[in-house]
N, C-alpha and C. Protein backbone atom coordinates (compact mmCIF):
# COMPACT_ATOMS: atom_id res chain seq x y z
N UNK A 1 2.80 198.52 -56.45
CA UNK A 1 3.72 197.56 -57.02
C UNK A 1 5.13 197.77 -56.51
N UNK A 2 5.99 199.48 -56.72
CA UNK A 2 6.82 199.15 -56.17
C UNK A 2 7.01 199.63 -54.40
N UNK A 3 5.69 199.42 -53.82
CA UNK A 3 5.81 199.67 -52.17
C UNK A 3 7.03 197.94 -51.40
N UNK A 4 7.72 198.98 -50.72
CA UNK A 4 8.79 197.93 -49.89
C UNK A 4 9.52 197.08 -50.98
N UNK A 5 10.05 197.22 -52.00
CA UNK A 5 10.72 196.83 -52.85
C UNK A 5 12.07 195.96 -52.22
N UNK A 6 12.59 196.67 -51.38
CA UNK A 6 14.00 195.97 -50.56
C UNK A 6 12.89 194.55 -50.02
N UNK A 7 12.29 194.74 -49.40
CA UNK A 7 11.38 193.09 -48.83
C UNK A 7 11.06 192.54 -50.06
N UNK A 8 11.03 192.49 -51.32
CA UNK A 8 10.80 191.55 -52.18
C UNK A 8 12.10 191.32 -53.18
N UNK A 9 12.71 192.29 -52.73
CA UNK A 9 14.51 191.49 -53.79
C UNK A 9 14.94 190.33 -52.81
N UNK A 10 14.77 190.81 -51.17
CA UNK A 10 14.89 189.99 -50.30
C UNK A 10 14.44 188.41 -50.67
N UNK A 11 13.06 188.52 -50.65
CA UNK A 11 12.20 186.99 -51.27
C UNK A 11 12.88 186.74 -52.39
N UNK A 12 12.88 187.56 -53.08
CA UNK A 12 13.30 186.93 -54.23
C UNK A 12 15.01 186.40 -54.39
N UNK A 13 15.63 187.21 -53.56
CA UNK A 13 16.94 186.43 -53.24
C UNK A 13 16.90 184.91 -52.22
N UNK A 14 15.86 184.77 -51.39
CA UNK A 14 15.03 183.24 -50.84
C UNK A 14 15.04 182.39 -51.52
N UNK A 15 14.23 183.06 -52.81
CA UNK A 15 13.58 181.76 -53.90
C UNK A 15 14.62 181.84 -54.59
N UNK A 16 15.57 182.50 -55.18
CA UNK A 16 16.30 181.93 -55.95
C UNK A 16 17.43 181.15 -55.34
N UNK A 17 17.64 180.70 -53.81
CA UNK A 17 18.34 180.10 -52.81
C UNK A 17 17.87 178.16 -53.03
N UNK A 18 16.34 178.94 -52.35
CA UNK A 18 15.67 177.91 -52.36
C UNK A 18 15.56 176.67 -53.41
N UNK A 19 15.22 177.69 -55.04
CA UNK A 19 14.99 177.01 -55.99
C UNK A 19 16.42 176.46 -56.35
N UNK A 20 17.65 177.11 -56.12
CA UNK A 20 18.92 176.29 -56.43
C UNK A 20 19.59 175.32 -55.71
N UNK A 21 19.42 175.19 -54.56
CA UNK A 21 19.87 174.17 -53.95
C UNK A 21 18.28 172.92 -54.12
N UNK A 22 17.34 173.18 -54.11
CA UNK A 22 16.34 172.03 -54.56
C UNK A 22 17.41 171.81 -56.05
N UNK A 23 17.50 172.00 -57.46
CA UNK A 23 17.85 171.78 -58.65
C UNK A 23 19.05 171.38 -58.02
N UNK A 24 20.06 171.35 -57.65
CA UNK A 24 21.58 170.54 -57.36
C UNK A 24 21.50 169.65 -56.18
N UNK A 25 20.13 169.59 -55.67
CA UNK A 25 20.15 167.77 -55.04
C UNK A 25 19.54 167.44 -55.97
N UNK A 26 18.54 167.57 -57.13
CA UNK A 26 17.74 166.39 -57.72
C UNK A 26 19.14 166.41 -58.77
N UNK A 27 19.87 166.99 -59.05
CA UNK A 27 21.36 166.99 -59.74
C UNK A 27 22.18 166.19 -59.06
N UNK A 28 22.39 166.34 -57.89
CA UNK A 28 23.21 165.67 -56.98
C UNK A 28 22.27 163.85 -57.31
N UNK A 29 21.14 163.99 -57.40
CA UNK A 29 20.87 162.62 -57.06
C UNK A 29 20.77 161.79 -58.17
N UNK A 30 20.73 162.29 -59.37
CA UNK A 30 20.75 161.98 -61.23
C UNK A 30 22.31 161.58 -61.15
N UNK A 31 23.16 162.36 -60.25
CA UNK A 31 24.78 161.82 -60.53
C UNK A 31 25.05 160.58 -60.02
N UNK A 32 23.93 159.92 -58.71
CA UNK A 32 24.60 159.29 -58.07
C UNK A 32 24.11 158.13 -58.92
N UNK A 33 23.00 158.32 -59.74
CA UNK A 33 22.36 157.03 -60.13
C UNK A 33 23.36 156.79 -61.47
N UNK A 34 24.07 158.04 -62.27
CA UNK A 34 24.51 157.56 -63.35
C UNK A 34 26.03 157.25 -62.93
N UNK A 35 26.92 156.94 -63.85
CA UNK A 35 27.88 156.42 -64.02
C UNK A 35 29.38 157.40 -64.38
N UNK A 36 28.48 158.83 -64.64
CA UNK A 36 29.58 159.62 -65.24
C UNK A 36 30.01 160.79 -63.79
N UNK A 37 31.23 161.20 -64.07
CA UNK A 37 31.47 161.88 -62.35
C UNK A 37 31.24 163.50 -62.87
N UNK A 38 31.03 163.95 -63.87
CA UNK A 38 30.95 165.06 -63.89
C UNK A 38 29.33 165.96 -63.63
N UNK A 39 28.78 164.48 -63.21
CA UNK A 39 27.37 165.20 -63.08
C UNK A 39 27.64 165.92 -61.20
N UNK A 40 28.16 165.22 -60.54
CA UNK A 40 28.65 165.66 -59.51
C UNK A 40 29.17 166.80 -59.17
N UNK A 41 29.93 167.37 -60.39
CA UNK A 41 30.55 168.68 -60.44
C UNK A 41 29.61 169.71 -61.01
N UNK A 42 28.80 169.58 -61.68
CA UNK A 42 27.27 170.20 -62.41
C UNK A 42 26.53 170.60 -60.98
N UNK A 43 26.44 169.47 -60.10
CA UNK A 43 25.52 169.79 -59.28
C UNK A 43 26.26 170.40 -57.91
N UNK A 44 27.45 170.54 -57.90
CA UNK A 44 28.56 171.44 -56.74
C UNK A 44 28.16 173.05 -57.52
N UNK A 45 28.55 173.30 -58.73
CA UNK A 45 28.97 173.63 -59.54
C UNK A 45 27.23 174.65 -59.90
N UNK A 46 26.43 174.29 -59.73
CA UNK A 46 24.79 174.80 -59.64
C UNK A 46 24.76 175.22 -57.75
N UNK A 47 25.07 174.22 -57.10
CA UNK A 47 24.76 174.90 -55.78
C UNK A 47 25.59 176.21 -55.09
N UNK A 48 26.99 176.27 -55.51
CA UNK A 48 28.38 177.61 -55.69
C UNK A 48 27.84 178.33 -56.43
N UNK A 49 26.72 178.78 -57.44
CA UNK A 49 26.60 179.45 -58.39
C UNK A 49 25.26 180.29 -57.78
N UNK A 50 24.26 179.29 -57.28
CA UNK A 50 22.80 180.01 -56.80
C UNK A 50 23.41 180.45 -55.45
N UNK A 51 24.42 179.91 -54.78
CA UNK A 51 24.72 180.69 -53.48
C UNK A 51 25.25 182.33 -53.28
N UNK A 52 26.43 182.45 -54.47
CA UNK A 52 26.63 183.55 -54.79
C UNK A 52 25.48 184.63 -55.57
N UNK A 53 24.90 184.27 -56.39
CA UNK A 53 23.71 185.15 -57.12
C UNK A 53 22.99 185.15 -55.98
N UNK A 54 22.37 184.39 -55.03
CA UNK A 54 21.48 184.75 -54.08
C UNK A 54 21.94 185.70 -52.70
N UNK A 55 22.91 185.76 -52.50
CA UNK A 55 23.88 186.62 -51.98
C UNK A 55 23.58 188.04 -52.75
N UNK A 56 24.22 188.42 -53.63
CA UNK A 56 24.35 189.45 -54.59
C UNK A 56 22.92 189.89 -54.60
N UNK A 57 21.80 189.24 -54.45
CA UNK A 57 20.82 189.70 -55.00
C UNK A 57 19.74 190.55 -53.31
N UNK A 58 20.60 189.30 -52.79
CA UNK A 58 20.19 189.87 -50.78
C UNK A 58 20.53 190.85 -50.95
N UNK A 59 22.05 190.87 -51.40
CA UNK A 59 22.70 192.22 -50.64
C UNK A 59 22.64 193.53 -51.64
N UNK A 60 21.96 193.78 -53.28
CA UNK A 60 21.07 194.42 -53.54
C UNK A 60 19.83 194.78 -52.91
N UNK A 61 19.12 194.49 -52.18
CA UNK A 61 18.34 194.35 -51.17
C UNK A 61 18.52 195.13 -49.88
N UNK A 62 19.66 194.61 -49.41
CA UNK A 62 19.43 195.40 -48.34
C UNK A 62 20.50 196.77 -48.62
N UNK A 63 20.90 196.55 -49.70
CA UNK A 63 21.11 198.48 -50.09
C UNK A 63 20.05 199.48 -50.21
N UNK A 64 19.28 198.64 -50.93
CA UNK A 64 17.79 199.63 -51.27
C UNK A 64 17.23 199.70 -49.55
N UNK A 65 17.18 198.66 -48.82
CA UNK A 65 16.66 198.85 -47.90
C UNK A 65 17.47 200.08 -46.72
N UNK A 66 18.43 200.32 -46.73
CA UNK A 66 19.75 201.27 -46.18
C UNK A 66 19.49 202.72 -47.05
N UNK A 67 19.32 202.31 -48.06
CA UNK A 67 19.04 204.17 -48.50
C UNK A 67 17.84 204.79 -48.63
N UNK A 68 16.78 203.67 -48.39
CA UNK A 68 15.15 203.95 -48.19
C UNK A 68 15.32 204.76 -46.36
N UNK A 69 16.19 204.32 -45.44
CA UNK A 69 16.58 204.90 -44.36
C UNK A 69 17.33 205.42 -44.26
N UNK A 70 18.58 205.85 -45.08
CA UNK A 70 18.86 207.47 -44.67
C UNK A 70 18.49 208.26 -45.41
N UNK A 71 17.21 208.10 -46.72
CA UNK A 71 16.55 209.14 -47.17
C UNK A 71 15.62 209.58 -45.88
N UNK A 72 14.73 208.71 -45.32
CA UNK A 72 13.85 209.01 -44.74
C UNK A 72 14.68 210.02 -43.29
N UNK A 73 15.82 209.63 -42.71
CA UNK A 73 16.08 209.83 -41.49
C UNK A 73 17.02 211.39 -42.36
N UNK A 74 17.31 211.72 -43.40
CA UNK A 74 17.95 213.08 -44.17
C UNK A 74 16.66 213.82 -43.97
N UNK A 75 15.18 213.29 -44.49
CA UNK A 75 14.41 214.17 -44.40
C UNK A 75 13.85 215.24 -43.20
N UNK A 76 14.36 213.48 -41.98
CA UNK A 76 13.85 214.54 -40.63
C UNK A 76 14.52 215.35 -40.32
N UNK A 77 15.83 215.16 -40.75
CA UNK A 77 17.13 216.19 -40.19
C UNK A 77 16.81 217.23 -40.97
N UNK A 78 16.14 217.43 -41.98
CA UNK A 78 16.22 218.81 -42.68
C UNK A 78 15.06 219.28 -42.09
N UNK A 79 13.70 218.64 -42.06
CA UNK A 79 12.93 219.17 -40.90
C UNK A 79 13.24 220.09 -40.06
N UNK A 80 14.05 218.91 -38.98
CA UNK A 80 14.19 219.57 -37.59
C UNK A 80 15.35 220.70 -37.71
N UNK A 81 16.00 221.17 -39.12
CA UNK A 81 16.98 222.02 -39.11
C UNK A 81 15.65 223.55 -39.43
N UNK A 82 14.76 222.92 -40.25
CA UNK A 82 13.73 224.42 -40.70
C UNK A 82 13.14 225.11 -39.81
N UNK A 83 12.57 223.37 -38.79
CA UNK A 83 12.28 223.92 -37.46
C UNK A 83 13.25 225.16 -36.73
N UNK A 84 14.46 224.32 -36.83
CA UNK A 84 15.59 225.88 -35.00
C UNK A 84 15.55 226.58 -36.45
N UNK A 85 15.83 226.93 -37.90
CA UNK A 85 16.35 228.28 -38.69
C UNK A 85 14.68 229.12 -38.42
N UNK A 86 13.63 228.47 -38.15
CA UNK A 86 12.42 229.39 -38.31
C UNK A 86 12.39 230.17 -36.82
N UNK A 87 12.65 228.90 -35.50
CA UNK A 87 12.94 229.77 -34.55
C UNK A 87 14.00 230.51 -34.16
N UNK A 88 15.17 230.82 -34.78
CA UNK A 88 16.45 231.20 -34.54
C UNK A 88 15.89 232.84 -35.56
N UNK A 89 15.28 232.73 -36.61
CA UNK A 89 15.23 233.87 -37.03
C UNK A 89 14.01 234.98 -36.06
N UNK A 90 13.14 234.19 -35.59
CA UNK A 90 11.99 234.58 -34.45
C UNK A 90 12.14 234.98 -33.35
N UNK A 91 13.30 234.68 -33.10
CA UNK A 91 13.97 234.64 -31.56
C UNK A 91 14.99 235.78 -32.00
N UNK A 92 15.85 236.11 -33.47
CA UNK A 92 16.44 237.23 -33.59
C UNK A 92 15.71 238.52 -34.06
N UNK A 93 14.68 238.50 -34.69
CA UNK A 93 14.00 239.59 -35.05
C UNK A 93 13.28 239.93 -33.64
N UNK A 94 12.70 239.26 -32.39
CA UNK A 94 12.34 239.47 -31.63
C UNK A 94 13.38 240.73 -30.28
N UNK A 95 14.68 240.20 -30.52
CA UNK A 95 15.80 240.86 -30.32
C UNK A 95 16.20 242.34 -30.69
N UNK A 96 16.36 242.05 -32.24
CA UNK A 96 16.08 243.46 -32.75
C UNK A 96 15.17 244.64 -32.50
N UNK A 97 14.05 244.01 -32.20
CA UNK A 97 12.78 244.70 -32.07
C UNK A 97 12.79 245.51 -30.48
N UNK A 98 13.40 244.56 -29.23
CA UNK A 98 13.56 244.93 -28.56
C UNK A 98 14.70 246.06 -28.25
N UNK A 99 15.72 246.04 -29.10
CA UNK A 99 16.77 246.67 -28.83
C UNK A 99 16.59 248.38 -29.68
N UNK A 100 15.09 248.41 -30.54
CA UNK A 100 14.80 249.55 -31.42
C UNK A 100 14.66 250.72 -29.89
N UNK A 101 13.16 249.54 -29.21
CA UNK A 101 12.21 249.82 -28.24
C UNK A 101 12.88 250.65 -27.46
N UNK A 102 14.00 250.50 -27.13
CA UNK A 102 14.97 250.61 -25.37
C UNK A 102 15.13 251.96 -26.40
């Protein structure tokens, strides 16, 4: 359920794009048939509103998607740091050992 979570705030920042500009033309088109001007501003006023929330909700999105990658790319770096501290201590006890020998 929550695998790739950043790809579905994504969609879901789509559909809530999608679904608001569909609702402020059938708004836009209820204004043109009636007589009153403020339906006009309802339906500006719905399409400025789903643009920003669908924004906000992308760009929740691609945060999760930005720290899902530098968790993953922190992990290799600590990796590849265990990696040289395992050979750096292998490579110094090997040293030592030699320097008992002599």
């Amino acid at each position: 359920m929550f695998n790739n979570i950043s790809a579905r705030i994504k969609v879901t920042a789509v559909l809530i794009l999608t679904l608001g500009i569909f609702a402020s033309f059938i708004l836009f088109l209820e204004a043109i048939t009636d007589e009153h001007d403020e339906g006009f501003l309802i339906a500006i006023l719905v399409f400025i509103s789903t643009l920003f929330a669908s924004w906000l909700v992308f760009g929740f999105g691609e945060l999760i998607e930005n720290a899902e990658k530098t968790a993953e790319s922190n992990e290799r770096i600590l990796q590849l740091l265990e990696i040289r501290e395992q050979t750096f201590e292998t490579n110094t006890e090997d040293k030592c050992d030699n320097q008992f020998e002599n």
